[in-house]
N, C-alpha and C. Protein backbone atom coordinates (compact mmCIF):
# COMPACT_ATOMS: atom_id res chain seq x y z
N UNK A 1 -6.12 15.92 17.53
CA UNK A 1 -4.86 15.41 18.03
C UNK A 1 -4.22 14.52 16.96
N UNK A 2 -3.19 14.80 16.54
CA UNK A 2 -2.46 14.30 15.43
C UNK A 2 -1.50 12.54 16.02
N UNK A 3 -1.89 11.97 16.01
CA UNK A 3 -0.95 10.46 16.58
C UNK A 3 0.46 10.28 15.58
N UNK A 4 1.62 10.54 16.41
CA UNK A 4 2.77 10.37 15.80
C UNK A 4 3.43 8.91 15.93
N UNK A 5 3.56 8.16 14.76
CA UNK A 5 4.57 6.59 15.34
C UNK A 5 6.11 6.90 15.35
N UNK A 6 6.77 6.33 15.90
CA UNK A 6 8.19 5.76 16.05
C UNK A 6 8.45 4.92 15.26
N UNK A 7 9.89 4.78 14.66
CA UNK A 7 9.80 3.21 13.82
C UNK A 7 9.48 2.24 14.05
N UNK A 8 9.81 1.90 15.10
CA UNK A 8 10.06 1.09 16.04
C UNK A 8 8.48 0.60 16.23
N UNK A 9 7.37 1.06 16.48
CA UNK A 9 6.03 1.38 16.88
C UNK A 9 5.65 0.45 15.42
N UNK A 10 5.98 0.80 14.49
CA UNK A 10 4.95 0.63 13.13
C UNK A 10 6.07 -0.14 12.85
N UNK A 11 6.71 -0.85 13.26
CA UNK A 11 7.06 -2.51 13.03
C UNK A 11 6.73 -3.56 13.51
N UNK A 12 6.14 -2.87 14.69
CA UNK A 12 5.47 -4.00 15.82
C UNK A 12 4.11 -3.49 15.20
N UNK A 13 3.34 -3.12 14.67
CA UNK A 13 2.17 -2.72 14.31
C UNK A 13 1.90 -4.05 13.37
N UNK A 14 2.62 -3.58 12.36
CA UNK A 14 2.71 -4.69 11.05
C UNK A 14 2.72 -5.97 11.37
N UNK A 15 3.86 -6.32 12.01
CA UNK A 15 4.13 -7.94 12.33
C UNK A 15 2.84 -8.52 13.18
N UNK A 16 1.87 -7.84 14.03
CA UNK A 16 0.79 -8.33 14.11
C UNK A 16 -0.17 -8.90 13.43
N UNK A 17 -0.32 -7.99 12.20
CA UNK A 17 -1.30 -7.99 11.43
C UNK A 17 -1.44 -8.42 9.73
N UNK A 18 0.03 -8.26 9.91
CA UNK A 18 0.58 -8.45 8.11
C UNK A 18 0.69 -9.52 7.46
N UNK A 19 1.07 -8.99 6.47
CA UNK A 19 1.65 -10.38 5.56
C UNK A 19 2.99 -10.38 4.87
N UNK A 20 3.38 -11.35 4.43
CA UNK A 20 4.79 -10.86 4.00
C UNK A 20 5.01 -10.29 2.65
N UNK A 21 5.49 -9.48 2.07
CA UNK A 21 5.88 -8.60 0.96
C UNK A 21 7.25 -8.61 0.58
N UNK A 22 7.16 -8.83 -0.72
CA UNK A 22 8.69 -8.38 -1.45
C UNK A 22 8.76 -7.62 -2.56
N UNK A 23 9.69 -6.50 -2.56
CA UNK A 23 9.64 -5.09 -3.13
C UNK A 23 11.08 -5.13 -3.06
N UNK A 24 11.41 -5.29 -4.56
CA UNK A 24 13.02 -4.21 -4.96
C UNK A 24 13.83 -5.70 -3.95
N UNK A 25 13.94 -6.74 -3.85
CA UNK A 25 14.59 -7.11 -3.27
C UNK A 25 14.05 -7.82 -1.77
N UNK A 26 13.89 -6.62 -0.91
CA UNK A 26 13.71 -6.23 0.30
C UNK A 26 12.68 -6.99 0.88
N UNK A 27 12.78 -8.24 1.72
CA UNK A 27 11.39 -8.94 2.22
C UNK A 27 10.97 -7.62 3.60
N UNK A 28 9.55 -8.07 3.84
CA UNK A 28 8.80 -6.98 4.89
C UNK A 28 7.36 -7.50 4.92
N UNK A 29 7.04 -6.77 5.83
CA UNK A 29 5.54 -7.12 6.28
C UNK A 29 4.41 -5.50 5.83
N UNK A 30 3.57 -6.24 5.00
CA UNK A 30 2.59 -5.28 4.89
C UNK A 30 1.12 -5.30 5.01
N UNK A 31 0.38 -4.60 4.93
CA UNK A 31 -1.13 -4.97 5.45
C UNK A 31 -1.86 -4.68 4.78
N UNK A 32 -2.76 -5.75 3.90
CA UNK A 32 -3.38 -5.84 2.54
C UNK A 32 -5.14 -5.16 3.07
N UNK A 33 -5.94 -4.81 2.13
CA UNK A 33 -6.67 -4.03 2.26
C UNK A 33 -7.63 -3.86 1.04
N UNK A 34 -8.87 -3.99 0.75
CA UNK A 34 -9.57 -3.46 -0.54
C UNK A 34 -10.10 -2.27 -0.28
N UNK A 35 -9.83 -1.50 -1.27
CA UNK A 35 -10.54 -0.02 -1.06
C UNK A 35 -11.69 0.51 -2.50
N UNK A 36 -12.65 1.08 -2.09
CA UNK A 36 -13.14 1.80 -3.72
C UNK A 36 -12.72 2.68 -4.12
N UNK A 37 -12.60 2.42 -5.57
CA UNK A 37 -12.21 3.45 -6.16
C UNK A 37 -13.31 4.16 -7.37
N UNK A 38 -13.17 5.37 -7.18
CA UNK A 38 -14.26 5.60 -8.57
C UNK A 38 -13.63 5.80 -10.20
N UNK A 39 -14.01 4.82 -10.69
CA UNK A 39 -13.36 4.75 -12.00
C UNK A 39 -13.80 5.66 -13.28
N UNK A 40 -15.04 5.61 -13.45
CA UNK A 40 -15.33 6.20 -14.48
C UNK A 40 -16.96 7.23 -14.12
N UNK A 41 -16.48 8.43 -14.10
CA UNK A 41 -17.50 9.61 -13.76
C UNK A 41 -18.13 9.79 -14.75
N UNK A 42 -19.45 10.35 -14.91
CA UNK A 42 -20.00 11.28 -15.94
C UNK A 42 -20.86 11.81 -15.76
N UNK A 43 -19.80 13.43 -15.88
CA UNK A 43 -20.98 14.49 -15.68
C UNK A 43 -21.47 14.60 -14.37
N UNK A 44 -21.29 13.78 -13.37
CA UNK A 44 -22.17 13.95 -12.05
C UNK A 44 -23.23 13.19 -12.04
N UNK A 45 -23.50 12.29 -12.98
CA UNK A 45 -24.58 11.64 -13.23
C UNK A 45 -24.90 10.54 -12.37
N UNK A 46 -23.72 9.80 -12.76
CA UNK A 46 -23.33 8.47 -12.87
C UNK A 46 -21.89 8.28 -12.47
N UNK A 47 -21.52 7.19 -11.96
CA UNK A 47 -20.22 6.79 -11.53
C UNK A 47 -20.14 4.79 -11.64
N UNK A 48 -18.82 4.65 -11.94
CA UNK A 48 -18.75 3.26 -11.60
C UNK A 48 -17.47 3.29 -10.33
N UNK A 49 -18.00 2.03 -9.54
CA UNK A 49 -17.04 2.30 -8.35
C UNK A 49 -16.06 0.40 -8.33
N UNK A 50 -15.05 0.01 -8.24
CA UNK A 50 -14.39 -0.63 -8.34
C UNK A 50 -13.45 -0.64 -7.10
N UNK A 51 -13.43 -2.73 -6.38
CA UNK A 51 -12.48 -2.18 -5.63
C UNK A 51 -11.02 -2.55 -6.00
N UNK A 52 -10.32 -1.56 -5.18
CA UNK A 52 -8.73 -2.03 -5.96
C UNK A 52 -7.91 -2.10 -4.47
N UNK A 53 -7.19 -3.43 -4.44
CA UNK A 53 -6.28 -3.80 -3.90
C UNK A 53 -5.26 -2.75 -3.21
N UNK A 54 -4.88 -2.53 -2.02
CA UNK A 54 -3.87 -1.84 -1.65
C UNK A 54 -3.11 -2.52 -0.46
N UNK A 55 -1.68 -2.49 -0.19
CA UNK A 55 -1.12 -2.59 1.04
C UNK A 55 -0.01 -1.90 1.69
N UNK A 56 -0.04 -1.48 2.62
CA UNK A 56 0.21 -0.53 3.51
C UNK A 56 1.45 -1.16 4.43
N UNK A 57 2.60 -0.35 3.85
CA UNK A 57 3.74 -0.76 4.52
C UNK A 57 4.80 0.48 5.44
N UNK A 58 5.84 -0.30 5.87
CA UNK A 58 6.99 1.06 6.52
C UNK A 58 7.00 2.11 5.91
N UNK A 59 7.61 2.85 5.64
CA UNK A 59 7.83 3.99 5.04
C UNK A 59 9.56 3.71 4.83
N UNK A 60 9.64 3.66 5.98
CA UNK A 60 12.04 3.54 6.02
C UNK A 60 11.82 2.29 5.60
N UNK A 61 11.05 1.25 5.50
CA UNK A 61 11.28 -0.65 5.09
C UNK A 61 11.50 -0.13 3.70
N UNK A 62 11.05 1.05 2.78
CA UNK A 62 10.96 0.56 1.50
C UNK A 62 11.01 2.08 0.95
N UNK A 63 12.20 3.12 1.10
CA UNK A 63 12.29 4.31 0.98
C UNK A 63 12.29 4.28 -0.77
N UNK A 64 12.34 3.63 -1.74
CA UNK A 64 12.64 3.97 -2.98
C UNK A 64 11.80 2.77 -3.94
N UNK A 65 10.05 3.35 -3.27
CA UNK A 65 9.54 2.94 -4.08
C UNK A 65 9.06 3.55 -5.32
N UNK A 66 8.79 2.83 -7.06
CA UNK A 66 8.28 3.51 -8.05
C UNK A 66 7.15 2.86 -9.01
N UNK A 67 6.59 3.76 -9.16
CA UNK A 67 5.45 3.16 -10.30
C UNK A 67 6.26 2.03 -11.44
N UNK A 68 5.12 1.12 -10.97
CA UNK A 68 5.70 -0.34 -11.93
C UNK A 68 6.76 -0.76 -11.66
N UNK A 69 6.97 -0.85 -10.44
CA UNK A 69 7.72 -1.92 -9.96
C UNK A 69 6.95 -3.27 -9.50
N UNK A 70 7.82 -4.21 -9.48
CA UNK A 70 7.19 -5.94 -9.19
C UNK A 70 7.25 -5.66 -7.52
N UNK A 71 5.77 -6.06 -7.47
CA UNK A 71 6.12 -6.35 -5.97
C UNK A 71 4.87 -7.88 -5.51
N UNK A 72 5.12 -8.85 -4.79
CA UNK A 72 4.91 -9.86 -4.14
C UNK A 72 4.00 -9.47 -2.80
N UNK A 73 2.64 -9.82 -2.65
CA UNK A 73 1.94 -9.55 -1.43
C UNK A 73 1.46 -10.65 -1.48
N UNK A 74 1.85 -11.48 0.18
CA UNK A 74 1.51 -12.96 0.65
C UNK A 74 1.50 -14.16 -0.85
N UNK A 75 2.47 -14.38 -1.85
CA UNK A 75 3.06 -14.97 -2.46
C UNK A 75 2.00 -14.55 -3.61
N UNK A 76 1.91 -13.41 -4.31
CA UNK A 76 0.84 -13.05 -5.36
C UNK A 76 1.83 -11.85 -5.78
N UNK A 77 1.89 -12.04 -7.18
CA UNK A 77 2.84 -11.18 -7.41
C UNK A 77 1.82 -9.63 -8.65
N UNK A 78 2.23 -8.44 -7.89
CA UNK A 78 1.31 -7.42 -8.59
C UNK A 78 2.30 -6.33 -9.05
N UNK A 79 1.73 -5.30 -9.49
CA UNK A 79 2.94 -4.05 -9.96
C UNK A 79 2.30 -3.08 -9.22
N UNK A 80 3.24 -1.71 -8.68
CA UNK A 80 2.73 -0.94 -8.21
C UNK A 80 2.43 0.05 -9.03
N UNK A 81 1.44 0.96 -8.78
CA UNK A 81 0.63 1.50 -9.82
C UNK A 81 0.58 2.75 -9.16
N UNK A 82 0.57 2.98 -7.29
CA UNK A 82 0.89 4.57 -6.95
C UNK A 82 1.29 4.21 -6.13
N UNK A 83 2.38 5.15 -5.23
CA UNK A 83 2.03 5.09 -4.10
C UNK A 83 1.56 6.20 -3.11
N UNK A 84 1.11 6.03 -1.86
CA UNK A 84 0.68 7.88 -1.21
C UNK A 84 1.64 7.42 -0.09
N UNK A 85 2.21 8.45 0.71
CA UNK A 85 2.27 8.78 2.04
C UNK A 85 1.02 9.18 2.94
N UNK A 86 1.03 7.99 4.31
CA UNK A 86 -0.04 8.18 4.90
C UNK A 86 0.42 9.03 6.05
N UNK A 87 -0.73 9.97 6.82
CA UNK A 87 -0.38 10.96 8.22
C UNK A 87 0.73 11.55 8.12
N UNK A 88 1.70 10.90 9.53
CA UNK A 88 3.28 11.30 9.54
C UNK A 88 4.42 11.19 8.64
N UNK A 89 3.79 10.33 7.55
CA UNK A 89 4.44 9.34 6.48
C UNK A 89 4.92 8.33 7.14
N UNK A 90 4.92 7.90 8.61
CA UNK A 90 5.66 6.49 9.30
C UNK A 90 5.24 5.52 8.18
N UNK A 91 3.75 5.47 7.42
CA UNK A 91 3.37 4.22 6.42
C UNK A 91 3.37 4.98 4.72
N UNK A 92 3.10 4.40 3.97
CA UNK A 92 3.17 4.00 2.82
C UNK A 92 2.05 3.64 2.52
N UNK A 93 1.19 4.13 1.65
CA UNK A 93 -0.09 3.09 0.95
C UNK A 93 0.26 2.58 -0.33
N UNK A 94 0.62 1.51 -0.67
CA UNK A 94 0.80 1.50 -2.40
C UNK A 94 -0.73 0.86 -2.80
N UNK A 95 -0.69 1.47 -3.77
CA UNK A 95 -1.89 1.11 -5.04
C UNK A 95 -1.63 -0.24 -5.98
N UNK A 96 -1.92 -1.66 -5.57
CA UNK A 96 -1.44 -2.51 -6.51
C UNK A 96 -2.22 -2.66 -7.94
N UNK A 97 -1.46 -2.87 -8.56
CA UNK A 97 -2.10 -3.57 -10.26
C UNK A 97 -1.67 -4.84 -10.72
N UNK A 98 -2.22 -5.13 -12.35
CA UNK A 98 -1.93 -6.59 -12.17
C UNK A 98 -0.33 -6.49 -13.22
N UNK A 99 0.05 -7.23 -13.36
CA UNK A 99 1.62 -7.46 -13.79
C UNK A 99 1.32 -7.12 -14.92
């Protein structure tokens, strides 16, 4: 069963749980997160795993996001480095880096 949000839905989602974000201007609420990532493979052998920062916002709060842009999560200022569309795309995952 696939769960579809409303805008409306995943603004009241956020403001529960978030923090505040600024991107391109635009203040908003997003929801910070560490995730692993695997950085460096070899061969199947071996792996190093690293975690990297992500936060998870609207999708319509912030339609024209791009790699390396400045963005501000809870007064820490990082660059964005990817971003994905999550499920329905109602959210946004960006990938932060450091400035």
């Amino acid at each position: 069963m696939t769960i579809v949000f409303r805008d409306a839905d995943v603004a009241a989602l956020l403001a529960d749980m978030g923090v505040p974000i600024m991107l391109d201007g635009i203040p908003g609420i997003g929801l910070v997160d560490e995730n692993d990532q695997i950085v460096v493979t070899n061969n199947g052998r071996g792996e190093v795993i690293s975690g990297v920062h992500t936060v998870t916002v609207q999708t319509s709060a912030f339609p024209a996001i791009t790699n390396g842009m400045p963005i501000i999560v809870d007064a820490v200022t990082y660059s964005v480095q990817k971003r994905f569309k999550e499920g329905d795309t109602a959210f946004t995952k960006i990938l932060l880096g450091s400035v």
